[in-house]
N, C-alpha and C. Protein backbone atom coordinates (compact mmCIF):
# COMPACT_ATOMS: atom_id res chain seq x y z
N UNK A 1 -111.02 157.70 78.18
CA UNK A 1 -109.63 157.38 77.90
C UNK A 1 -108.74 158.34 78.69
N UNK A 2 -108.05 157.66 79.34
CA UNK A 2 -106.65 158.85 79.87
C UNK A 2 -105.02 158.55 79.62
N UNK A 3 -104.65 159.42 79.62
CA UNK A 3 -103.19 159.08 79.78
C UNK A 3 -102.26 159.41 80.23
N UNK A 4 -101.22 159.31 80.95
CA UNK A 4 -100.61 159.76 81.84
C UNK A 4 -99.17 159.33 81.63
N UNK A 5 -98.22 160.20 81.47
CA UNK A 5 -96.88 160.36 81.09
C UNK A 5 -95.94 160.06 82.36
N UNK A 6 -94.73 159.52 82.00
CA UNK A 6 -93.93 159.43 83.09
C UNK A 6 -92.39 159.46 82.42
N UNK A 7 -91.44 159.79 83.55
CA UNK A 7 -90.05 159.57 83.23
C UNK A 7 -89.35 160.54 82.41
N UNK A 8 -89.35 161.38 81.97
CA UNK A 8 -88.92 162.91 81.47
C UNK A 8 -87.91 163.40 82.51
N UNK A 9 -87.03 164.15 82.18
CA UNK A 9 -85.78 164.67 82.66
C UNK A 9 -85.11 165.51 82.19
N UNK A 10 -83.86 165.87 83.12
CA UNK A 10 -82.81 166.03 82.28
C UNK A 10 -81.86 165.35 82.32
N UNK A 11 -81.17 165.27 81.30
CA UNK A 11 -80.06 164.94 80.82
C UNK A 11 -78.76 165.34 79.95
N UNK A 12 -77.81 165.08 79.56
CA UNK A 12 -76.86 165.70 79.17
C UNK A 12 -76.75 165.27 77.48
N UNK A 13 -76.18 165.66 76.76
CA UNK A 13 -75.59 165.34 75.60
C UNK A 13 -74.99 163.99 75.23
N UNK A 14 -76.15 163.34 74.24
CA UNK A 14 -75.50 162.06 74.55
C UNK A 14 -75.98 160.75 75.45
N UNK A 15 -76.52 161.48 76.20
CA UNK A 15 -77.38 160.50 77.55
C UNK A 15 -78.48 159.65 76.96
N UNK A 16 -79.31 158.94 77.85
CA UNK A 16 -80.49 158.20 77.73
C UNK A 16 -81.53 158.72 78.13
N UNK A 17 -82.84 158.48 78.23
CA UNK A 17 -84.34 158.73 78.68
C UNK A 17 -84.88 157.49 78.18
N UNK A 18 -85.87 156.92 78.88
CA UNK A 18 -86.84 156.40 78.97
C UNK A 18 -88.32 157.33 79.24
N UNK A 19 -89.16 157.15 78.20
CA UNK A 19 -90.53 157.68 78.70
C UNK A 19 -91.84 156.75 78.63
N UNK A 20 -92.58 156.55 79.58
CA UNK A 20 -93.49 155.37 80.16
C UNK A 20 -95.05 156.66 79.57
N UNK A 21 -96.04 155.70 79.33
CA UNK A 21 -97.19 156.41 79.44
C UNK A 21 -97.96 155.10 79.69
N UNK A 22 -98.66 155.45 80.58
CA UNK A 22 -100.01 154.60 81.33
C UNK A 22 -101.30 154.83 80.65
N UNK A 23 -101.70 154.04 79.93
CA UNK A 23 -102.98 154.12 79.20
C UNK A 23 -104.23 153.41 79.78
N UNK A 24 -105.85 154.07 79.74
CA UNK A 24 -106.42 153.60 80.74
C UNK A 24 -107.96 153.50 79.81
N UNK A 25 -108.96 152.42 80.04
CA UNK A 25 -109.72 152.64 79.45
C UNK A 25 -110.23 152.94 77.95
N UNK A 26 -109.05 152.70 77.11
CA UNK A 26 -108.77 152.52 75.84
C UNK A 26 -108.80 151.23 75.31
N UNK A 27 -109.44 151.37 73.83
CA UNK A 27 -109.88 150.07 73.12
C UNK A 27 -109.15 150.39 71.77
N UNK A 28 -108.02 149.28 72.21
CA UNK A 28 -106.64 149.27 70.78
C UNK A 28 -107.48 148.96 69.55
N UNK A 29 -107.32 150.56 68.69
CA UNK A 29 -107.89 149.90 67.34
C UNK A 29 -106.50 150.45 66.40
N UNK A 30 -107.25 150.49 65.01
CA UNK A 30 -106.62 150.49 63.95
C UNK A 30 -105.98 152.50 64.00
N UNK A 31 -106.42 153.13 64.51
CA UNK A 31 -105.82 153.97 64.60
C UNK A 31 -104.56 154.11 65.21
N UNK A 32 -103.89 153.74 66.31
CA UNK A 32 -102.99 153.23 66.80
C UNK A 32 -102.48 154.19 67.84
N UNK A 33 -101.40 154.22 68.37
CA UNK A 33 -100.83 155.17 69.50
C UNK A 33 -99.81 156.07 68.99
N UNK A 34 -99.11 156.70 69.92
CA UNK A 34 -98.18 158.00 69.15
C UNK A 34 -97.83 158.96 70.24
N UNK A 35 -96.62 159.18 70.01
CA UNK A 35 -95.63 159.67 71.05
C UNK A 35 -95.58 160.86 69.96
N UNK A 36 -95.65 162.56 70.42
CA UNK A 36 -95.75 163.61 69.76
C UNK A 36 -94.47 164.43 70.57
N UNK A 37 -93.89 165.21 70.70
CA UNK A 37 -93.31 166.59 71.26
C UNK A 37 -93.94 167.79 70.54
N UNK A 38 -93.39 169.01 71.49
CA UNK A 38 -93.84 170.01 71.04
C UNK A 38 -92.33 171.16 72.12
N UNK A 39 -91.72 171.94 71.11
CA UNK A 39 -90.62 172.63 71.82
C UNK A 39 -92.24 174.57 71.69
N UNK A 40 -91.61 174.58 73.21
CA UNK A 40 -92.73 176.30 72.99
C UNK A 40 -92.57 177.36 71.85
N UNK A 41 -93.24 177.17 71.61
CA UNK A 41 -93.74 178.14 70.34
C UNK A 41 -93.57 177.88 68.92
N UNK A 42 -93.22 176.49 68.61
CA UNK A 42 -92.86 175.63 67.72
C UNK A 42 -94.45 174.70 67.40
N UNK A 43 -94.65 174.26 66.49
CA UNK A 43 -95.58 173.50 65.95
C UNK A 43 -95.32 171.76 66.65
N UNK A 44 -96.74 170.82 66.88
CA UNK A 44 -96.13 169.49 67.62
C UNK A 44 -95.58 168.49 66.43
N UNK A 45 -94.47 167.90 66.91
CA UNK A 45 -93.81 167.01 66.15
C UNK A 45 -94.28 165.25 66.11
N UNK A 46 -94.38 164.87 64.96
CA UNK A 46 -94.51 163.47 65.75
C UNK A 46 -93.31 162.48 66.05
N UNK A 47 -93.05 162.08 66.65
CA UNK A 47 -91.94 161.41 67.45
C UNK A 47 -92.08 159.87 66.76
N UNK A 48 -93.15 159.67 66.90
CA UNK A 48 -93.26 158.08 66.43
C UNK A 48 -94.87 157.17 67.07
N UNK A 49 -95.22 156.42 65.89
CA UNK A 49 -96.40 156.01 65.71
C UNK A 49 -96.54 154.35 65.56
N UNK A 50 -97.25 154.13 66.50
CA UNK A 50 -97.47 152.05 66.14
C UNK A 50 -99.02 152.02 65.43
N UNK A 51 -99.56 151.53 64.80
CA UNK A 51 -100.29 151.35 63.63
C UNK A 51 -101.22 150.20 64.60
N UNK A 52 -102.44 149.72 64.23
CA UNK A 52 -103.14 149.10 65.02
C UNK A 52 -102.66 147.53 64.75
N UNK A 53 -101.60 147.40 63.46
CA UNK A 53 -100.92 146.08 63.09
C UNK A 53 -99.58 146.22 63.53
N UNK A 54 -99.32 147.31 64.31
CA UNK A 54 -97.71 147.00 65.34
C UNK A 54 -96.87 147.16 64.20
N UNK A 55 -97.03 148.06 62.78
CA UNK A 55 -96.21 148.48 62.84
C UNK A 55 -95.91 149.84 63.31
N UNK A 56 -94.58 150.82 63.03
CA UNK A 56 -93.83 151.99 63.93
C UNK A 56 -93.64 152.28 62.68
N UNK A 57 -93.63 153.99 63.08
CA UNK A 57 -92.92 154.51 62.46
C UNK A 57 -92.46 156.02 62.92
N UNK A 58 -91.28 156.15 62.13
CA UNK A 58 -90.82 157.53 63.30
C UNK A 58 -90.64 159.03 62.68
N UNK A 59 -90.32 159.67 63.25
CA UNK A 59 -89.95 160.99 62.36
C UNK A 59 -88.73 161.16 62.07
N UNK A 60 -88.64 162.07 61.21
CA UNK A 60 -87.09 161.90 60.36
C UNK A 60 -85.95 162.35 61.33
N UNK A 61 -86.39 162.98 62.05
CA UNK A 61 -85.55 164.04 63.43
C UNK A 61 -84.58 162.31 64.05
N UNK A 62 -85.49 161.44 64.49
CA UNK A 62 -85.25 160.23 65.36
C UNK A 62 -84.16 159.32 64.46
N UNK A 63 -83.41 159.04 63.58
CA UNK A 63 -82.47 158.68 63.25
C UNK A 63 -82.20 157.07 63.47
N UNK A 64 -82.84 156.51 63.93
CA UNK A 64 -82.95 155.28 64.81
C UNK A 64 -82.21 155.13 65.82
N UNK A 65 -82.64 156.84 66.68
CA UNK A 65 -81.91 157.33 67.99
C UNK A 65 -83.02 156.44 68.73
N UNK A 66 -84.78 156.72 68.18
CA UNK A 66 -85.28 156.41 69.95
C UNK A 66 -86.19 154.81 68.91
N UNK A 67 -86.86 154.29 69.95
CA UNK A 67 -87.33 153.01 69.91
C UNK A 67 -88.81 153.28 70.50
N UNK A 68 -90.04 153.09 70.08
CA UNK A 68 -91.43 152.92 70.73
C UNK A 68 -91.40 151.76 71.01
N UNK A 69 -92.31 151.36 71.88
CA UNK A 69 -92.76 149.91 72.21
C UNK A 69 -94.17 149.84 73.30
N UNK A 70 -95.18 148.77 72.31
CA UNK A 70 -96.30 149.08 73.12
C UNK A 70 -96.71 147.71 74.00
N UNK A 71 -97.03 147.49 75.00
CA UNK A 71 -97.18 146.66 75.94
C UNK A 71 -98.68 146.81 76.09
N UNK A 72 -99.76 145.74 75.32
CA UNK A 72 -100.78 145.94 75.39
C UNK A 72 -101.69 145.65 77.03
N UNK A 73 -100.68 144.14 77.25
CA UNK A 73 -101.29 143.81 78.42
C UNK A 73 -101.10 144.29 79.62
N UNK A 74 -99.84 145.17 79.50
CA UNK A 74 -100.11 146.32 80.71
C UNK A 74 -100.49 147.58 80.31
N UNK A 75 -100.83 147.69 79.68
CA UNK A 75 -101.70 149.08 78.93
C UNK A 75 -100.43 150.21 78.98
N UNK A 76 -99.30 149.92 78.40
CA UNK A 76 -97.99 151.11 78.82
C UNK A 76 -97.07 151.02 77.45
N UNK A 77 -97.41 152.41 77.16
CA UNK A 77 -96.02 152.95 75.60
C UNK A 77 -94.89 153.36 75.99
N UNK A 78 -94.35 152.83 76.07
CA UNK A 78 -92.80 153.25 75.85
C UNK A 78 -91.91 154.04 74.97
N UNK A 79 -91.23 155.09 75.10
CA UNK A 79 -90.17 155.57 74.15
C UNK A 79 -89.02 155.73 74.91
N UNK A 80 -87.84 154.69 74.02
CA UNK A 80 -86.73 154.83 74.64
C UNK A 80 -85.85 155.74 73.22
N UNK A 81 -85.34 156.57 73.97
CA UNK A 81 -84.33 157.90 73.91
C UNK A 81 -83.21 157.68 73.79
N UNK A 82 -82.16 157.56 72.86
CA UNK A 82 -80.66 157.81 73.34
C UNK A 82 -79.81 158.39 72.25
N UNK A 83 -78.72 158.67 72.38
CA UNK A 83 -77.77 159.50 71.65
C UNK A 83 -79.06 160.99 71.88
N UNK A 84 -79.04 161.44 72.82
CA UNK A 84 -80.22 162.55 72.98
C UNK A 84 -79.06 163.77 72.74
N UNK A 85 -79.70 165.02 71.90
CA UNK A 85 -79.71 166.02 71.73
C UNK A 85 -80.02 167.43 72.78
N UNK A 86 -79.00 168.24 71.93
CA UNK A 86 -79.93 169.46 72.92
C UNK A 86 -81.72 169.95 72.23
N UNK A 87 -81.30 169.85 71.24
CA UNK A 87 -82.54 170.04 69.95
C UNK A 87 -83.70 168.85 70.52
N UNK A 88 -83.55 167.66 71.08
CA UNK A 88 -84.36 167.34 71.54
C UNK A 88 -85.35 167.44 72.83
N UNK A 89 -84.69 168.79 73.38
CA UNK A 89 -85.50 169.25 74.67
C UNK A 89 -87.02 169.78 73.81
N UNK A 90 -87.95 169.16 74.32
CA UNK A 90 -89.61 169.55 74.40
C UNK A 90 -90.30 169.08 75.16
N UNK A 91 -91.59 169.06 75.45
CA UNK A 91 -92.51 168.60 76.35
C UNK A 91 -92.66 167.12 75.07
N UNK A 92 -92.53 165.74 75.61
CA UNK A 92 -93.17 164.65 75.05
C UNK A 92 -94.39 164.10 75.71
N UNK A 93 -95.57 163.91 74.53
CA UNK A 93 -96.64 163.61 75.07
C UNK A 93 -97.29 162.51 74.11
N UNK A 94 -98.02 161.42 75.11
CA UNK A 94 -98.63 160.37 74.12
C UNK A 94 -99.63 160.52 73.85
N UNK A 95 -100.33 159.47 73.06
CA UNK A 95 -101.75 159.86 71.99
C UNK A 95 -102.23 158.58 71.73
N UNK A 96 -103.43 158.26 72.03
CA UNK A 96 -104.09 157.00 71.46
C UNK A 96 -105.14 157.48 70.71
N UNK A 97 -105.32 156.95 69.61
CA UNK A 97 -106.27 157.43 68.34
C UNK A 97 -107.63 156.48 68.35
N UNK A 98 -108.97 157.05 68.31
CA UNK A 98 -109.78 156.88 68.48
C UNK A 98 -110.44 157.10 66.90
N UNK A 99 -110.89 156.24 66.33
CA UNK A 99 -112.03 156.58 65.20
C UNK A 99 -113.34 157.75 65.30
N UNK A 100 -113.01 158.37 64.84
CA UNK A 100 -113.75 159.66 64.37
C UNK A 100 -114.78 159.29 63.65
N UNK A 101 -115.31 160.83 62.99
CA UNK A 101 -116.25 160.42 62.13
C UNK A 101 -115.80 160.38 60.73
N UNK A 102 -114.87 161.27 60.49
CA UNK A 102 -113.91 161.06 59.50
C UNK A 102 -112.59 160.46 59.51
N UNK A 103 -112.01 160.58 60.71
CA UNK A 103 -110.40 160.49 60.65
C UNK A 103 -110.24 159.76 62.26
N UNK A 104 -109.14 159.50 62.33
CA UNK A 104 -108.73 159.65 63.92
C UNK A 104 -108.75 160.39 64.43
N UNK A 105 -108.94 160.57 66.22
CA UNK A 105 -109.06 161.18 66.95
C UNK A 105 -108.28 161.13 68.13
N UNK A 106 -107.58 161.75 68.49
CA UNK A 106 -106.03 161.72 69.33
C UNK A 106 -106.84 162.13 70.80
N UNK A 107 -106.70 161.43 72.02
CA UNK A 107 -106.88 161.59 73.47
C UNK A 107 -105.27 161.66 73.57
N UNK A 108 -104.95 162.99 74.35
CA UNK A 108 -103.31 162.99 74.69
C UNK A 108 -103.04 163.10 76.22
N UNK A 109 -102.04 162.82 77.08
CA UNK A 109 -101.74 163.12 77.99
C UNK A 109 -100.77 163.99 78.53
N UNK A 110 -100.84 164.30 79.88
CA UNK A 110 -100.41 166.10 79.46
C UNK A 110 -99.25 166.30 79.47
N UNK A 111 -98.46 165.32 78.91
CA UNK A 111 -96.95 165.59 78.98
C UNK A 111 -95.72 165.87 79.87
N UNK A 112 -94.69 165.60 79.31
CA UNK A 112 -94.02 165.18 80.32
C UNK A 112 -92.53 165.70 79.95
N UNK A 113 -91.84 166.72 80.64
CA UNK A 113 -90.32 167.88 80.19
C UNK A 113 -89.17 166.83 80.03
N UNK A 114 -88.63 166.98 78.94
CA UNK A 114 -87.51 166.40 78.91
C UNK A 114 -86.59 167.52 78.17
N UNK A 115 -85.51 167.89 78.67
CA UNK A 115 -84.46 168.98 78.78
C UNK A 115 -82.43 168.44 78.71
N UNK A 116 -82.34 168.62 77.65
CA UNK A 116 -80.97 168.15 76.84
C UNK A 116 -79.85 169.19 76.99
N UNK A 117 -79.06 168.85 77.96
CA UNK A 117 -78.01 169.90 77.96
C UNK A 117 -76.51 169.85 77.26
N UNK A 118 -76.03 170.71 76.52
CA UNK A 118 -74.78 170.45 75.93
C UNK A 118 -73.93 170.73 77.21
């Protein structure tokens, strides 16, 4: 499984982002996908999660600021960004969950800077 992040920036207060991740060699199950951040030296956040039945869900931070969306047949997650924050500058990184032996198992990709300026 790999994954590979795209579209991170900066931007200003207020602005937009789009973030693309290319998923490869992954078999969509019930664990589902997931867009995480992580600001340095802070614990990772989850951003927002699609369920292996399409549904989402987001973290309380996201306000029904950003939008996931998963495109199975081109193998590509989407998170669209807006009314963006300075508080929302972190590295965003995606996650496809793999069945474990107990739990899910997160393959992530290595992220991608997105930087919010007042």
């Amino acid at each position: 499984v790999r994954l590979e992040e795209s579209g991170g920036g900066s931007v200003q207060t207020g602005g937009s982002l789009k973030l693309s991740c290319r998923i490869s060699g992954f078999r969509y199950n019930f664990c589902g996908v997931s867009w995480f951040r992580r600001v340095v030296g802070q614990e990772r956040d989850l951003v927002a999660h699609i369920n292996g039945d399409g549904e989402k869900y987001y973290g309380d931070f996201v306000k029904s600021r950003f939008t996931a969306s998963l495109d199975k047949a081109k193998n590509t997650l989407t998170l669209q960004m807006n009314s963006l924050k300075p508080e929302d500058t972190a590295i965003y990184s995606c996650a496809a969950g793999s069945q474990g032996r107990d739990s899910c198992v997160n393959t992530w990709g290595p992220g991608t800077q997105v930087t919010v300026s007042s």
